[in-house]
C-alpha atoms as a PDB file:
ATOM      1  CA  UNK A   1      -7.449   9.177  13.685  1.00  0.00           C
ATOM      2  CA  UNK A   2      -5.915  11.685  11.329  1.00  0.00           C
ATOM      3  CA  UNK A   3      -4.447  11.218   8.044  1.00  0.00           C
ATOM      4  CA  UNK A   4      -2.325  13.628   6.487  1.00  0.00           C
ATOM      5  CA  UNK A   5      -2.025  14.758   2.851  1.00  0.00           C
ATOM      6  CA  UNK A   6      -0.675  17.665   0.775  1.00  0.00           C
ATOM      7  CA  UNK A   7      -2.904  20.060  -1.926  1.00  0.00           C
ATOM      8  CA  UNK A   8      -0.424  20.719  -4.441  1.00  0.00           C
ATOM      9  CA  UNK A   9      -1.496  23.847  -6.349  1.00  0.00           C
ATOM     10  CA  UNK A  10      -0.654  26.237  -9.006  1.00  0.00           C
ATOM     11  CA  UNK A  11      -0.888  29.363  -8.624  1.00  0.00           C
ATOM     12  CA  UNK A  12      -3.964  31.199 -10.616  1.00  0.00           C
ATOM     13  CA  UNK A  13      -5.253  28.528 -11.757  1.00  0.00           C
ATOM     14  CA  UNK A  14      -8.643  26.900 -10.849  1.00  0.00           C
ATOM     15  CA  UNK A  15      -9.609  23.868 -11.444  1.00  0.00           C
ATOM     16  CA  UNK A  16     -12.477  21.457 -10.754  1.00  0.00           C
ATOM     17  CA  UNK A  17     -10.565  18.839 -11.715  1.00  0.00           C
ATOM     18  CA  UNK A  18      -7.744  16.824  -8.994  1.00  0.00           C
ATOM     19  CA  UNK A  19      -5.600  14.440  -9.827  1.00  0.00           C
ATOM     20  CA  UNK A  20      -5.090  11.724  -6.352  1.00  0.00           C
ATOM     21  CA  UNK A  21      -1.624   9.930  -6.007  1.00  0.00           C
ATOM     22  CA  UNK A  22      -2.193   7.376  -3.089  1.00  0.00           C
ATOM     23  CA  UNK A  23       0.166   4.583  -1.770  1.00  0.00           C
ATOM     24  CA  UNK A  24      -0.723   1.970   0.379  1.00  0.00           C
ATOM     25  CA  UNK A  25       1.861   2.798   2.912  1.00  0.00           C
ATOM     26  CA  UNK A  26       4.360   5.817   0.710  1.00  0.00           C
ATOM     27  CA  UNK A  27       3.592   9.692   0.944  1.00  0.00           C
ATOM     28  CA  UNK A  28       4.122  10.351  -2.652  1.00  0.00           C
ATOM     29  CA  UNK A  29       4.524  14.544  -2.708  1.00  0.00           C
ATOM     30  CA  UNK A  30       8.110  14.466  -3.089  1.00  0.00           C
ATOM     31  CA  UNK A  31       7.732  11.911  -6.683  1.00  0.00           C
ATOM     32  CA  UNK A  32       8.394  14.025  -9.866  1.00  0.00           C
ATOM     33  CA  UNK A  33       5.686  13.243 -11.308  1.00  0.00           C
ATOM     34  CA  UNK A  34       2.908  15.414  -8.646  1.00  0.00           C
ATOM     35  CA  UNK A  35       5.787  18.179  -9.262  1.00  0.00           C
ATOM     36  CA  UNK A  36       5.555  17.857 -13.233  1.00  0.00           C
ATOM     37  CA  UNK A  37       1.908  17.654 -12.910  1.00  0.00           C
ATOM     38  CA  UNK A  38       1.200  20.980 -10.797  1.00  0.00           C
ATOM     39  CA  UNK A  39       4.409  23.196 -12.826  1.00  0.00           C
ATOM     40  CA  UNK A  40       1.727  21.688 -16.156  1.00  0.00           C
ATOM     41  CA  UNK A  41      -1.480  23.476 -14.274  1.00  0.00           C
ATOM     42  CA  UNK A  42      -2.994  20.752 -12.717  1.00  0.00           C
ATOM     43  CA  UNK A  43      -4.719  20.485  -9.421  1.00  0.00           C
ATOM     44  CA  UNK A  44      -2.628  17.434  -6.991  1.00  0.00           C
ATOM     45  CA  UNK A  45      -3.258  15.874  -3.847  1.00  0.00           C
ATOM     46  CA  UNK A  46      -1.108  13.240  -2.221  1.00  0.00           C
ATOM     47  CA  UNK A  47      -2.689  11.901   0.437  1.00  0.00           C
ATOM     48  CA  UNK A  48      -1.435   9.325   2.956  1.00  0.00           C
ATOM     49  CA  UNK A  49      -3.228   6.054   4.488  1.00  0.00           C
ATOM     50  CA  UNK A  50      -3.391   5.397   7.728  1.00  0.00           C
ATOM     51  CA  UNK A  51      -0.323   3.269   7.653  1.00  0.00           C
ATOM     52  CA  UNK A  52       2.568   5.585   6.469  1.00  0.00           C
ATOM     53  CA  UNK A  53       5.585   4.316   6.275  1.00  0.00           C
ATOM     54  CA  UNK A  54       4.883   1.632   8.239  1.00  0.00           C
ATOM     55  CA  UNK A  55       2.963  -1.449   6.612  1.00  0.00           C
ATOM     56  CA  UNK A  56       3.812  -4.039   9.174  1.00  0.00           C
ATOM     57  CA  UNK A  57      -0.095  -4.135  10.404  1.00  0.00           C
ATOM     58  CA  UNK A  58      -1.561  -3.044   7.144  1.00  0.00           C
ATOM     59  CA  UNK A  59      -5.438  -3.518   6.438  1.00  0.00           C
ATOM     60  CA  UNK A  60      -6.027  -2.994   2.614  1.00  0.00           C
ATOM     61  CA  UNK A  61      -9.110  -2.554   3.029  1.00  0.00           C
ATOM     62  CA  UNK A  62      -8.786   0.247   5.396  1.00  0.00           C
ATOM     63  CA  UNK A  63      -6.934   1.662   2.940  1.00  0.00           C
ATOM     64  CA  UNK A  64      -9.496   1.898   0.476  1.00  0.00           C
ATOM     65  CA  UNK A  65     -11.978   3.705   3.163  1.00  0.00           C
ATOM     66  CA  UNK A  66      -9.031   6.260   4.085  1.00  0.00           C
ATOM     67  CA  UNK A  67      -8.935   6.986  -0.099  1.00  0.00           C
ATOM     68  CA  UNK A  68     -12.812   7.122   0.419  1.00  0.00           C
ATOM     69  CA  UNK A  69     -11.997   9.750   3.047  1.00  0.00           C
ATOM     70  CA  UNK A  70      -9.814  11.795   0.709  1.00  0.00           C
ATOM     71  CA  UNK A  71     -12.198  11.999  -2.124  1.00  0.00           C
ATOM     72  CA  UNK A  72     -15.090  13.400  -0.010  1.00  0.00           C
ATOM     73  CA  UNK A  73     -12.615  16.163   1.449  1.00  0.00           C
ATOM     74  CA  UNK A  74     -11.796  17.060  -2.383  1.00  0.00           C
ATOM     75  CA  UNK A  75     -15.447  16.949  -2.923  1.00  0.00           C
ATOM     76  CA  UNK A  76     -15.767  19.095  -0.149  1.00  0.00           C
ATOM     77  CA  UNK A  77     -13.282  21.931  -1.882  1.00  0.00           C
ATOM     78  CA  UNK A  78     -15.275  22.135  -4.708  1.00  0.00           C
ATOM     79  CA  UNK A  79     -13.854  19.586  -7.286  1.00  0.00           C
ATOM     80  CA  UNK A  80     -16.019  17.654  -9.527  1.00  0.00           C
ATOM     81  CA  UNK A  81     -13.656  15.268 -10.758  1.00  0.00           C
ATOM     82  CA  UNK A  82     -11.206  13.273  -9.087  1.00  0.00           C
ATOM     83  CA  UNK A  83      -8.531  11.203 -10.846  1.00  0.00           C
ATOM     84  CA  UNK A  84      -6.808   8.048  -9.372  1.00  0.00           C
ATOM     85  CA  UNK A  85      -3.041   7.876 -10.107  1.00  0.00           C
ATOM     86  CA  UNK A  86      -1.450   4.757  -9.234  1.00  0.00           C
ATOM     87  CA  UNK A  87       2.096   4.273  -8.695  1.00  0.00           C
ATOM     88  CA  UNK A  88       3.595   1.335  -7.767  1.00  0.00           C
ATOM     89  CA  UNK A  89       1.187  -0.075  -5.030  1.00  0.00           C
ATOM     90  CA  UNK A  90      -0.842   2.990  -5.683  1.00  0.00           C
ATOM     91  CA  UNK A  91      -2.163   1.191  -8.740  1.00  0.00           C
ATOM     92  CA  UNK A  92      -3.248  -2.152  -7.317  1.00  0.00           C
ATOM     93  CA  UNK A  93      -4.960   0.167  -4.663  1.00  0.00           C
ATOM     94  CA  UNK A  94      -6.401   2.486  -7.291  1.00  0.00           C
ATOM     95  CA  UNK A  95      -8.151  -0.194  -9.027  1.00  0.00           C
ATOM     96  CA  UNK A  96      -9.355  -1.753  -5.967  1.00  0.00           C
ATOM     97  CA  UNK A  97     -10.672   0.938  -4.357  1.00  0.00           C
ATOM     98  CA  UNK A  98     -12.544   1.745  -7.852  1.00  0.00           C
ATOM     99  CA  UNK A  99     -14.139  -1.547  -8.002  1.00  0.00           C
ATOM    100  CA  UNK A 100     -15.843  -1.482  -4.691  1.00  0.00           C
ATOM    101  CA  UNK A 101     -16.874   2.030  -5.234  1.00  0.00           C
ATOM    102  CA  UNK A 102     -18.319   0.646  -8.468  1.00  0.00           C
ATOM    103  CA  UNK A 103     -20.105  -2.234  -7.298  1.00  0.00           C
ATOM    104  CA  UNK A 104     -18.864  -3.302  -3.568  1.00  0.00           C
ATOM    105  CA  UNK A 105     -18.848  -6.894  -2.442  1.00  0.00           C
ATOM    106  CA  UNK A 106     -16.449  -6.913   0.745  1.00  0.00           C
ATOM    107  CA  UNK A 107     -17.691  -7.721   3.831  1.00  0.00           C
ATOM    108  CA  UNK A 108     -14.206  -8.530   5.553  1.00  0.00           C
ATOM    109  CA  UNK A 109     -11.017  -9.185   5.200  1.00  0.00           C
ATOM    110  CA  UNK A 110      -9.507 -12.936   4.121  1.00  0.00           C
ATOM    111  CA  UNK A 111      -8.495 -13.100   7.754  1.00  0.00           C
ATOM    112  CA  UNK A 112     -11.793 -13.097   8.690  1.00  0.00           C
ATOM    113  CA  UNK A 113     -12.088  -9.657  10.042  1.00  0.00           C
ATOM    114  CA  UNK A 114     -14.790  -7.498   9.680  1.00  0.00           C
ATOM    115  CA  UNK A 115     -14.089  -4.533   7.514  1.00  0.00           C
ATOM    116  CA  UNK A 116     -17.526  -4.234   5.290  1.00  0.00           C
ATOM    117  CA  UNK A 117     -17.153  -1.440   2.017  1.00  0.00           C
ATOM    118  CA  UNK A 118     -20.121  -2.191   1.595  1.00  0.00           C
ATOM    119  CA  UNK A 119     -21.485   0.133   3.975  1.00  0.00           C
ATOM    120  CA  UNK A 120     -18.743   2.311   3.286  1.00  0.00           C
ATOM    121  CA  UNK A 121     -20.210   4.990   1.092  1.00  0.00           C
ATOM    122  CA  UNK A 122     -17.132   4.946  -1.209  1.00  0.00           C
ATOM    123  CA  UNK A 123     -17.566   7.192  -4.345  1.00  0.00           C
ATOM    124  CA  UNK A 124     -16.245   6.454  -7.371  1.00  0.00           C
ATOM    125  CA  UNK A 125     -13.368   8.244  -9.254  1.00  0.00           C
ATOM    126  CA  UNK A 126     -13.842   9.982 -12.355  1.00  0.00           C
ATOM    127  CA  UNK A 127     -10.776   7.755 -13.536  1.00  0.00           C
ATOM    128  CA  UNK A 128      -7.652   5.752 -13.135  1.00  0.00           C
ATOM    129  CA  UNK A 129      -3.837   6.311 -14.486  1.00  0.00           C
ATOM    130  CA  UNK A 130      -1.356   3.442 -13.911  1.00  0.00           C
ATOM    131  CA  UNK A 131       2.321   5.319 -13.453  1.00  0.00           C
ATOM    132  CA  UNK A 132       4.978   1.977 -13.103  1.00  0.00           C
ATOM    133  CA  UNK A 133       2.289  -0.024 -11.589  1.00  0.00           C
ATOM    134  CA  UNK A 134       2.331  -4.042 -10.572  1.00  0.00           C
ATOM    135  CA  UNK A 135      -0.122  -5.803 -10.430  1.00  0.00           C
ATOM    136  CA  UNK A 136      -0.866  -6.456  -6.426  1.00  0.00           C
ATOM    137  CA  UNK A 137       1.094  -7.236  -3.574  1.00  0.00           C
ATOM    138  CA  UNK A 138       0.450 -10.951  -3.583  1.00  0.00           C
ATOM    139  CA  UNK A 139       1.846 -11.282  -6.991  1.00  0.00           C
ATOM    140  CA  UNK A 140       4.753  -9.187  -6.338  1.00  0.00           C
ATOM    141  CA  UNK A 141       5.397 -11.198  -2.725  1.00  0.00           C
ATOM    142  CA  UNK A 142       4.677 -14.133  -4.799  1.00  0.00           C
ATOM    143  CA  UNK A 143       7.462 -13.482  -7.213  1.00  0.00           C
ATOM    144  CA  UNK A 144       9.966 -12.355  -4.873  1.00  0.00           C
ATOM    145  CA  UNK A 145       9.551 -16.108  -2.897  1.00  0.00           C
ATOM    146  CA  UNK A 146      12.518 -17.881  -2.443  1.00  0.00           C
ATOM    147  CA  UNK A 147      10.858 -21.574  -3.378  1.00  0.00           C
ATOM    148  CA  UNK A 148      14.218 -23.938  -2.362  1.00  0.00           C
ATOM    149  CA  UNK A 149      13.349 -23.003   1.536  1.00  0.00           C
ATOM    150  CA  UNK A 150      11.357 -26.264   2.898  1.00  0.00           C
ATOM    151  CA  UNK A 151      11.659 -25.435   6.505  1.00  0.00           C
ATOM    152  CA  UNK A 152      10.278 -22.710   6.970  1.00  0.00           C
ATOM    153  CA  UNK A 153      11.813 -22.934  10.984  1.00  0.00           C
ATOM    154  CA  UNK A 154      15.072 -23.391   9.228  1.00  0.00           C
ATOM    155  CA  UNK A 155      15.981 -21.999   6.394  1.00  0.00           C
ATOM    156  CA  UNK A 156      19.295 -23.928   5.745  1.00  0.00           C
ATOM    157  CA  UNK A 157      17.233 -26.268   4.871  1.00  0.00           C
ATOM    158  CA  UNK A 158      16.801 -26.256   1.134  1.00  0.00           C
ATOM    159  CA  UNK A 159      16.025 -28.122  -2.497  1.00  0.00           C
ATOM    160  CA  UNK A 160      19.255 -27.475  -4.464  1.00  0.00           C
ATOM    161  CA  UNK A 161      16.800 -28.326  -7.740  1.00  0.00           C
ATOM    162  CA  UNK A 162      15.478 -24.346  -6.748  1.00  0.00           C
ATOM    163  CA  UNK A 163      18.396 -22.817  -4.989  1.00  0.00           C
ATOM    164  CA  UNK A 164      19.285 -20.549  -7.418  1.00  0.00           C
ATOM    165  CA  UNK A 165      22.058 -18.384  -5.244  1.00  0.00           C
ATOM    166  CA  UNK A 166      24.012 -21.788  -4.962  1.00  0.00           C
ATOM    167  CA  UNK A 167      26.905 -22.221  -7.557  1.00  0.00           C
ATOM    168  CA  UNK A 168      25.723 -26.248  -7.058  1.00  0.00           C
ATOM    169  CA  UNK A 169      22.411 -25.730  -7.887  1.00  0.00           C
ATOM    170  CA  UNK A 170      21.951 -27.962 -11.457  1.00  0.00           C
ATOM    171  CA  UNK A 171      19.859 -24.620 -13.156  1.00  0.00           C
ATOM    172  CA  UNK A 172      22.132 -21.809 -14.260  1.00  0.00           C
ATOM    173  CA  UNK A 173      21.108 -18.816 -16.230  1.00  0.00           C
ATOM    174  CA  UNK A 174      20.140 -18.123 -19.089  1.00  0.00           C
ATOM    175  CA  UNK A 175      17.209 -20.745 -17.606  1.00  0.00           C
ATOM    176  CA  UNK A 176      14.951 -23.020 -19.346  1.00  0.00           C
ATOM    177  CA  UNK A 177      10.976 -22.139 -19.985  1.00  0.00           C
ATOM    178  CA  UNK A 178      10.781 -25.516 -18.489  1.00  0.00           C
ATOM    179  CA  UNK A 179      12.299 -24.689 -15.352  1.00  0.00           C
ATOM    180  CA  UNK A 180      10.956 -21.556 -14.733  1.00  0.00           C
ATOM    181  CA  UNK A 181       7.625 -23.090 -14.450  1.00  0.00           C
ATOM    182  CA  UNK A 182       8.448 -25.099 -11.994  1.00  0.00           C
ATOM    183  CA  UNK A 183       9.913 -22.326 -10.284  1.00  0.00           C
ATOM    184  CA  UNK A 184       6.857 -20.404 -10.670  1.00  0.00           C
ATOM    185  CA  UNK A 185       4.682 -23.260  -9.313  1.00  0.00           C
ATOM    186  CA  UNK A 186       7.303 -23.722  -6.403  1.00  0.00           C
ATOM    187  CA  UNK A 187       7.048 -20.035  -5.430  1.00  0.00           C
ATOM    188  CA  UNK A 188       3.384 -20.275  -5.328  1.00  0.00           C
ATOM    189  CA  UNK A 189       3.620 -23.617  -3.265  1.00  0.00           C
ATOM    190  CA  UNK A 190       5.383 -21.915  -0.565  1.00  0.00           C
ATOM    191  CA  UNK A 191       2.936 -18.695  -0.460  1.00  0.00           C
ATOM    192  CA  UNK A 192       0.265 -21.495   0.279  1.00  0.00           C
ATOM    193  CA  UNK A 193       1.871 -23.439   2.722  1.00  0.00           C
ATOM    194  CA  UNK A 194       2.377 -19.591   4.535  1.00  0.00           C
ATOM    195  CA  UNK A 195      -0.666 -18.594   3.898  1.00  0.00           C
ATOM    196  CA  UNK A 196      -2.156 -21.928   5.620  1.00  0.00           C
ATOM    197  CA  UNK A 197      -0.076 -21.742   8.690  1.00  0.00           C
ATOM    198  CA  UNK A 198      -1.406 -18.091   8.942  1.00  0.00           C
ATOM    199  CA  UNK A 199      -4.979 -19.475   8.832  1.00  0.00           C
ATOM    200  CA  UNK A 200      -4.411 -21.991  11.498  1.00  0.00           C
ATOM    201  CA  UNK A 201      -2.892 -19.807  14.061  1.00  0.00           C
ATOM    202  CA  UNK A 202      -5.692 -17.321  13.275  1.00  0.00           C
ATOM    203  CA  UNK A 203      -7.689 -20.453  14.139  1.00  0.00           C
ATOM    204  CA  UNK A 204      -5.937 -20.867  17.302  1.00  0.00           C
ATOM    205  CA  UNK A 205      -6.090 -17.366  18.130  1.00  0.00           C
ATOM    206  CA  UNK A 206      -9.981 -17.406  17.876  1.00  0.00           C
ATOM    207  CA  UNK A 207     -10.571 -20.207  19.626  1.00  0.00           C
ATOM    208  CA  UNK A 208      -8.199 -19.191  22.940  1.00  0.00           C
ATOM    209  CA  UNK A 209     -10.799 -16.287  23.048  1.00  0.00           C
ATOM    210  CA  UNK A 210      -8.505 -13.912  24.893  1.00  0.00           C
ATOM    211  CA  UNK A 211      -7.213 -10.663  23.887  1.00  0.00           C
ATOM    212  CA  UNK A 212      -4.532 -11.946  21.437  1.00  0.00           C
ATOM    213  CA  UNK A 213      -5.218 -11.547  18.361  1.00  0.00           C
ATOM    214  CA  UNK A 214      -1.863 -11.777  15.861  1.00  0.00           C
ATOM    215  CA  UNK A 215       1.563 -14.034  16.263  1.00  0.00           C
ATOM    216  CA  UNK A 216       4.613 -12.787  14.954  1.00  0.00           C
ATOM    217  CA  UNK A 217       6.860 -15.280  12.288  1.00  0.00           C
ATOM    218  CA  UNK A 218       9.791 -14.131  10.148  1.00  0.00           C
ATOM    219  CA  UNK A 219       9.741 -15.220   6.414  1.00  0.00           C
ATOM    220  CA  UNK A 220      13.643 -15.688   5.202  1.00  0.00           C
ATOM    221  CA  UNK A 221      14.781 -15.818   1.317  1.00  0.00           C
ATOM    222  CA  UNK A 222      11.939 -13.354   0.207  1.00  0.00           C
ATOM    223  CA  UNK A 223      13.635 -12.338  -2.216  1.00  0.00           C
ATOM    224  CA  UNK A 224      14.529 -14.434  -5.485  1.00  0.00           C
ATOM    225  CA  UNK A 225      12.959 -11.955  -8.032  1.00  0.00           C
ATOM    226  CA  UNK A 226      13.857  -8.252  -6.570  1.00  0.00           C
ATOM    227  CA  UNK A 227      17.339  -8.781  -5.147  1.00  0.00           C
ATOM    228  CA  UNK A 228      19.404 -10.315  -2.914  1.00  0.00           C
ATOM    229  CA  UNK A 229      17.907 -13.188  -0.449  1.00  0.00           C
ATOM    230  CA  UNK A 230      16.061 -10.699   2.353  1.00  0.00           C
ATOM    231  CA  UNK A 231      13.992 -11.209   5.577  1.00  0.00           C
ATOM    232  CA  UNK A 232      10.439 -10.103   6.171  1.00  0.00           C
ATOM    233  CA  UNK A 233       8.206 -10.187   8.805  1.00  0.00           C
ATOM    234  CA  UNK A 234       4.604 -10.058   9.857  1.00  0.00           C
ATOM    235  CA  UNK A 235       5.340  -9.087  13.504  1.00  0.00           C
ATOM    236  CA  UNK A 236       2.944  -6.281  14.512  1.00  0.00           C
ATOM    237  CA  UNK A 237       4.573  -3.367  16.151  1.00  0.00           C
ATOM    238  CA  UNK A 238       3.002   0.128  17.121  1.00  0.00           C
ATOM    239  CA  UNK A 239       2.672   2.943  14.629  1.00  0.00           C
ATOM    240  CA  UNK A 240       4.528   6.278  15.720  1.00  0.00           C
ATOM    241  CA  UNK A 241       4.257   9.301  14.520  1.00  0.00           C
ATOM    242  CA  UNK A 242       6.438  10.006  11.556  1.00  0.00           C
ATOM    243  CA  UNK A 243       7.986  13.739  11.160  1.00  0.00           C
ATOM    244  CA  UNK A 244       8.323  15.597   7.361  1.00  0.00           C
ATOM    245  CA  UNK A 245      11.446  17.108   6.274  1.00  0.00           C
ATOM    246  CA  UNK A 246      13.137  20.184   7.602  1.00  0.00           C
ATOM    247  CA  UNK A 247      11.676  22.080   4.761  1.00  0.00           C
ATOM    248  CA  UNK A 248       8.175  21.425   6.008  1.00  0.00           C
ATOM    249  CA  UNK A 249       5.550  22.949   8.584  1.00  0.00           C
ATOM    250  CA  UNK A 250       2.873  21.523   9.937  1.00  0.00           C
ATOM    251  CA  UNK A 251      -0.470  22.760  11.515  1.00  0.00           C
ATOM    252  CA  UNK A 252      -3.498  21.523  13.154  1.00  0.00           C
ATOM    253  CA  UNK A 253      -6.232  22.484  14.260  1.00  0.00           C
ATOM    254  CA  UNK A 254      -9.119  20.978  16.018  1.00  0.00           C
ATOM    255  CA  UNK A 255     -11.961  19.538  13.293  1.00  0.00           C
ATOM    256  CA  UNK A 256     -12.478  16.704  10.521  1.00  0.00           C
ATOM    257  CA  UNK A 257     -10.829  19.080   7.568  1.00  0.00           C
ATOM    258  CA  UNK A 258      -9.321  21.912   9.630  1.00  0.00           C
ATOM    259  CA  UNK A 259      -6.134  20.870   9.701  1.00  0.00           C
ATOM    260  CA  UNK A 260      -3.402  22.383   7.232  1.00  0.00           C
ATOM    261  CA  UNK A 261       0.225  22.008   6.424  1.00  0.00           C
ATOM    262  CA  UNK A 262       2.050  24.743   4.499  1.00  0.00           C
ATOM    263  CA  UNK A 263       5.268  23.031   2.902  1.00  0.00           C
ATOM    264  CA  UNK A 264       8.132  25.366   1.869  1.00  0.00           C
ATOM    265  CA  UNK A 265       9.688  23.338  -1.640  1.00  0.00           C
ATOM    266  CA  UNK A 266      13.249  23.789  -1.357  1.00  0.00           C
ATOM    267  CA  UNK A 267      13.454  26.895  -4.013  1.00  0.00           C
ATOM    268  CA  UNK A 268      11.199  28.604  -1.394  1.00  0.00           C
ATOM    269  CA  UNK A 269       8.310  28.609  -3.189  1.00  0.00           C
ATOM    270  CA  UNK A 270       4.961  28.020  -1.194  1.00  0.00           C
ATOM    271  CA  UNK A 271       2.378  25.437  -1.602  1.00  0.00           C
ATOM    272  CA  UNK A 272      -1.175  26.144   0.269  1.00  0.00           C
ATOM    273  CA  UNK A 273      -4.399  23.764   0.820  1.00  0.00           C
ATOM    274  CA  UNK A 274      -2.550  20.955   2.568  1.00  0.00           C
ATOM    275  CA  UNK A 275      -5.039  18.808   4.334  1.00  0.00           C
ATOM    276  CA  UNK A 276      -5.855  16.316   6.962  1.00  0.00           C
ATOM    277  CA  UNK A 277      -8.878  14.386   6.567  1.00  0.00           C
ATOM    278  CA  UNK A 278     -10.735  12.068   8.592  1.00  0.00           C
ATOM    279  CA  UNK A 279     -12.056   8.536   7.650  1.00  0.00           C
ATOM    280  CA  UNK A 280     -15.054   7.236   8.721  1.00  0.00           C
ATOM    281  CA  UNK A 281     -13.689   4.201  10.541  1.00  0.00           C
ATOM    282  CA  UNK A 282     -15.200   0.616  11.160  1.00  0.00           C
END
């Protein structure tokens, strides 16, 4: 497996310092900020997980071994420090992946599968920055619940008390502390009562003892928080390749860290050191 990331670097001017934007599922090199950062005379690396773009089947615990991956190939190049910069889900990740580099306790994942960082040989960053950073995915998921849905087979099926989107509904903004606890504690209710279905059907799974091993559901009214009323899903599909822009060229070559990408910015200036690294899966 091969991940792919981009060494952002000025031009004359060393450094044994790098500064690592990762994203759970995002390739971050087209942010301002990396830009901001390398036009100030810093060193940059954005570096993509395993699961760009596509977070349907995502393992976060994989994702700390692929950032694992990426700080042994800056190693590798010479730097001595290496700076986490979380944005967005980068930051949850960020501090994550710093705490079981720090002291690791995981074994495997809540759904029981084995992932251990503790054999993982993850080395710890020389620091963290938070750049518009929540807290974790639950809590964001958790927030964005819709908690009037009580079917979850049927989501017409709802308690006006909490259905927010309906002129009926008896709350209207500007709403009371009161309620919004009780929204709160609704929304976490319902993450629960997911959560548990997804833990029997996992038990299910096991005990069938064939080759299946995930069921697909779609989760309406997702979200209350972030938007209109949306759909997710936790249906598995393949990962396929994903292309860059027009303004980019890629190359590999055969190896752990010999692959490169040389990525033309659109003033036609040049950025060099791109990199693919390898993780050391389990």
């Amino acid at each position: 497996m091969w991940l792919e990331g981009q060494y952002l670097l000025p031009r004359e001017r060393p450094s044994k310092t790098l500064y690592l934007f990762m994203h759970p599922s995002s390739t971050l090199h087209l942010l301002p900020m990396p830009a901001a950062l390398v036009g100030a005379g810093l060193h940059v690396l954005c570096a993509a997980s395993r699961y760009p773009k596509n977070d349907s089947g995502l393992i976060i615990e994989k994702v700390a071994i692929d950032m694992g991956a990426w700080i042994k190939d800056a190693q590798s190049r010479g730097y001595e420090k290496v700076i986490l910069v979380g944005w967005s889900g980068g930051g949850s990740l960020s501090l994550f992946y710093q705490a079981e580099a720090e002291a690791p306790s995981i074994t495997a994942t809540p759904a029981g599968d084995v992932v251990d960082l503790t054999r993982a040989g993850l080395e710890p960053a020389a620091g963290v920055i938070f750049i518009a950073a929540h807290l974790s995915r639950a809590e964001t998921l958790t927030e964005w619940l819709d908690p009037s849905v009580t079917d979850e087979l049927d989501p017409d099926r709802r308690e006006l008390e909490f259905d927010i989107y309906n002129s009926t509904c008896p709350h209207q903004p500007p709403y009371a502390d009161e309620f919004v606890t009780r929204f709160r504690a609704a929304q976490i209710a319902r993450n629960r009562k997911i959560t548990a279905w997804c833990q029997e059907w996992l038990d299910i799974l096991r005990r069938r003892g064939t080759s299946e091993t995930c069921a697909g559901s779609i989760r309406v009214s997702t979200r209350t928080d972030g938007g209109p009323a949306g759909v997710t899903s936790a249906i598995r599909v393949p990962r396929t390749p994903r292309l860059r822009g027009s303004h980019a060229i890629r190359r590999y070559a055969h190896g752990c860290r010999n692959g490169a990408t040389i990525c033309r910015t659109r003033r036609g200036r040049r950025t060099r050191h791109a990199s693919v690294a390898r993780p050391s899966c389990r």
